[in-house]
Structure formats: structure tokens, C-alpha cells
C-alpha atoms as a PDB file:
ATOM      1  CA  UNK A   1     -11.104  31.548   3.579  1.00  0.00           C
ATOM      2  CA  UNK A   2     -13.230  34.628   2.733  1.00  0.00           C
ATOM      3  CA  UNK A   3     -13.146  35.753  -0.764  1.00  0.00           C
ATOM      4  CA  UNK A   4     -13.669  39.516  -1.867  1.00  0.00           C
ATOM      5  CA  UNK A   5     -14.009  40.283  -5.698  1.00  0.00           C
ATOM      6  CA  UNK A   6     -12.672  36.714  -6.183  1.00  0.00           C
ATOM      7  CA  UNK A   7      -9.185  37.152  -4.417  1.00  0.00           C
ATOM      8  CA  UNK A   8      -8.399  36.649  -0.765  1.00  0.00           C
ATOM      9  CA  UNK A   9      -9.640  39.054   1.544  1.00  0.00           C
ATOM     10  CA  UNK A  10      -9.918  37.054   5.238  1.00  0.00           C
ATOM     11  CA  UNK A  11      -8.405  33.593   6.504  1.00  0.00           C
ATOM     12  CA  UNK A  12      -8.393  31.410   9.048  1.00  0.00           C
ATOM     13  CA  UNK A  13      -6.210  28.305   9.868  1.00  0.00           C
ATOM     14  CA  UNK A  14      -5.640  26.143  13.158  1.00  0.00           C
ATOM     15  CA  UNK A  15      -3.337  22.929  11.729  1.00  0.00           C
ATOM     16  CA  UNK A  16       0.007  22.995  12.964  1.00  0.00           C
ATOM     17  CA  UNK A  17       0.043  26.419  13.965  1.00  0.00           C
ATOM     18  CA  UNK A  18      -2.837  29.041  14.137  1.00  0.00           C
ATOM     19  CA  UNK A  19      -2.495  31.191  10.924  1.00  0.00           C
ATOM     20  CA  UNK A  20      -5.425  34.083  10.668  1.00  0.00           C
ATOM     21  CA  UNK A  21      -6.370  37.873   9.689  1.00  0.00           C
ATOM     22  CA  UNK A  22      -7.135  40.198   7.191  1.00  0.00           C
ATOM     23  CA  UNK A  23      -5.149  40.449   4.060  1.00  0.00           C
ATOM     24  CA  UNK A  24      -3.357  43.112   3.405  1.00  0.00           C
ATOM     25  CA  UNK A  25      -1.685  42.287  -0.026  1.00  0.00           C
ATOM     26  CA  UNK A  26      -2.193  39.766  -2.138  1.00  0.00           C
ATOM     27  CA  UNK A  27      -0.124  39.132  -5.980  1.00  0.00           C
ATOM     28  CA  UNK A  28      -1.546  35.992  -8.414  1.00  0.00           C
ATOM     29  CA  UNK A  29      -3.090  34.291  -9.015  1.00  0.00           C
ATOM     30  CA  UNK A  30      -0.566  31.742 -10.826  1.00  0.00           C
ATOM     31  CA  UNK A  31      -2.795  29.168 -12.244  1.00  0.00           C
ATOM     32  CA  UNK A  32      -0.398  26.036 -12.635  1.00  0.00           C
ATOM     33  CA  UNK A  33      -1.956  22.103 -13.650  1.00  0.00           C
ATOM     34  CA  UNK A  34      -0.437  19.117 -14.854  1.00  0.00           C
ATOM     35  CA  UNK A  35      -1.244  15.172 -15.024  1.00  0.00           C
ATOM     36  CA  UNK A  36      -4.405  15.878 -17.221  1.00  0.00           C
ATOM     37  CA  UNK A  37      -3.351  12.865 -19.347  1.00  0.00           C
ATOM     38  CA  UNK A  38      -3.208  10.407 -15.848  1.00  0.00           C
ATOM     39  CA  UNK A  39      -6.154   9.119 -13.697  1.00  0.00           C
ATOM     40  CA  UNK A  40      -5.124  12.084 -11.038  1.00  0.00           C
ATOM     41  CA  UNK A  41      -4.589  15.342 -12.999  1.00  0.00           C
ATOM     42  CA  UNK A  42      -4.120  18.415 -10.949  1.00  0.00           C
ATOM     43  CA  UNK A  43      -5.170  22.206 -11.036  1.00  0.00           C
ATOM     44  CA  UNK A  44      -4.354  25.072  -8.689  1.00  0.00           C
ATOM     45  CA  UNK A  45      -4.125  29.050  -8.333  1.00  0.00           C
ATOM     46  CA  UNK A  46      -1.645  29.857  -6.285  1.00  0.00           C
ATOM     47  CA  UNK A  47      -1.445  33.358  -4.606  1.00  0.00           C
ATOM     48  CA  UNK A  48       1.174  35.331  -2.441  1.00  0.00           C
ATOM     49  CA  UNK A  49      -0.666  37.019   0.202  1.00  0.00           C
ATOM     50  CA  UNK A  50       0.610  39.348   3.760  1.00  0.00           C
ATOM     51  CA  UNK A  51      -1.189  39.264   6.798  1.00  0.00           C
ATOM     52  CA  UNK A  52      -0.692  41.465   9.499  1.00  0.00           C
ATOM     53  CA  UNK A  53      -0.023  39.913  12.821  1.00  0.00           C
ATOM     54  CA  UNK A  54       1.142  41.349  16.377  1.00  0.00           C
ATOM     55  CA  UNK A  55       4.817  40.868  15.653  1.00  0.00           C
ATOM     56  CA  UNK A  56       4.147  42.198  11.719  1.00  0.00           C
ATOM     57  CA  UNK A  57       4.153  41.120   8.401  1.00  0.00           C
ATOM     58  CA  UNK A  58       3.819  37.499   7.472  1.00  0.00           C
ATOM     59  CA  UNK A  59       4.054  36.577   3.802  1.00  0.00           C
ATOM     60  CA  UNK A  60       2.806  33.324   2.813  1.00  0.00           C
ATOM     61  CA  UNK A  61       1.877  31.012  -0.329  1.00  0.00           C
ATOM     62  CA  UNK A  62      -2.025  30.162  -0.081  1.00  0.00           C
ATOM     63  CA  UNK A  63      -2.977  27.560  -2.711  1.00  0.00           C
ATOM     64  CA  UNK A  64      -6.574  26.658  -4.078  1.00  0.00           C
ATOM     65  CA  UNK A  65      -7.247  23.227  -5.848  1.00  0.00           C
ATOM     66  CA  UNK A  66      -9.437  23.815  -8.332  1.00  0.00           C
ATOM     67  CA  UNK A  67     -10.237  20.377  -8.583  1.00  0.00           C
ATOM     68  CA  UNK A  68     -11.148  20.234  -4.762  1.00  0.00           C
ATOM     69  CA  UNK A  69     -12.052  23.601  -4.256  1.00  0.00           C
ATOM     70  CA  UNK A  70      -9.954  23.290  -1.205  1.00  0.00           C
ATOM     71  CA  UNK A  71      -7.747  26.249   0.101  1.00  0.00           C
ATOM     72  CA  UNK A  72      -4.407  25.687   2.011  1.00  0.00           C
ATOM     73  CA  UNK A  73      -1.069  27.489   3.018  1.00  0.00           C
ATOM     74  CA  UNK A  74       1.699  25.663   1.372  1.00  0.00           C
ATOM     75  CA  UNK A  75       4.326  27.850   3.217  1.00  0.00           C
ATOM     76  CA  UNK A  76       5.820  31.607   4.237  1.00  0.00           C
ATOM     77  CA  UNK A  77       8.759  33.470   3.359  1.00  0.00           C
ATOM     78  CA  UNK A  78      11.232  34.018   5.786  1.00  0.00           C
END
């Protein structure tokens, strides 16, 4: 993940399928949290971004845990 004025700008994934490019848009982030009062507590931004890809645009949710400082695509849109 490359950042640019703190939002994404750049990524690159190779799990299941091979996810990377530029960003073109990008809407959040929607800082959610919860479990503060258990032994795990939990804290993420979550962001809608597009990337543009040789068959178009792919929309996707991209999640950071704030806790981790770990970055990963939770899913697309269809």
C-alpha cells in the first residue's frame, strides 16, 4: 500500500487473486472499533477505493487495522 496525503494512492496484492494499480477514487475513511472493554478490542478505517484495470473499473473495500497497522481488501462491488 502506498499512501499519498494520508489516503490511498497505489496498491498491490497477490493472495487469492492479484489485485494492483493506481487509485483513481477513493471515499472514507469510516473509522469503526469495538471490543475495547475485552482482551481483543478492535480498530479500523475503512475506505472505498476504484482502480483502473484492463477490463475497467474495479471498486473495492480496503481496510486498515489500526491496531496492526495492517492493510487488506475485505471485498469489491459487483
Amino acid at each position: 500500500m502506498t499512501l499519498r496525503d494520508g489516503k490511498p494512492a497505489r496498491i498491490a496484492c497477490q493472495k487469492k487473486k492479484e489485485v494492483k494499480g493506481e487509485v483513481i477514487w477513493q471515499a472514507g475513511p469510516w473509522r469503526s472499533s469495538g471490543d475495547w472493554w475485552q482482551n481483543e478490542p478492535w480498530a479500523r478505517d475503512e475506505w472505498d477505493i476504484a482502480l483502473q484495470i484492463e477490463s475497467g473499473i474495479v471498486l473495492y473495500r480496503l481496510v486498515h487495522d489500526l491496531l496492526s497497522g495492517r492493510w487488506h481488501l475485505e471485498g469489491t462491488y459487483d
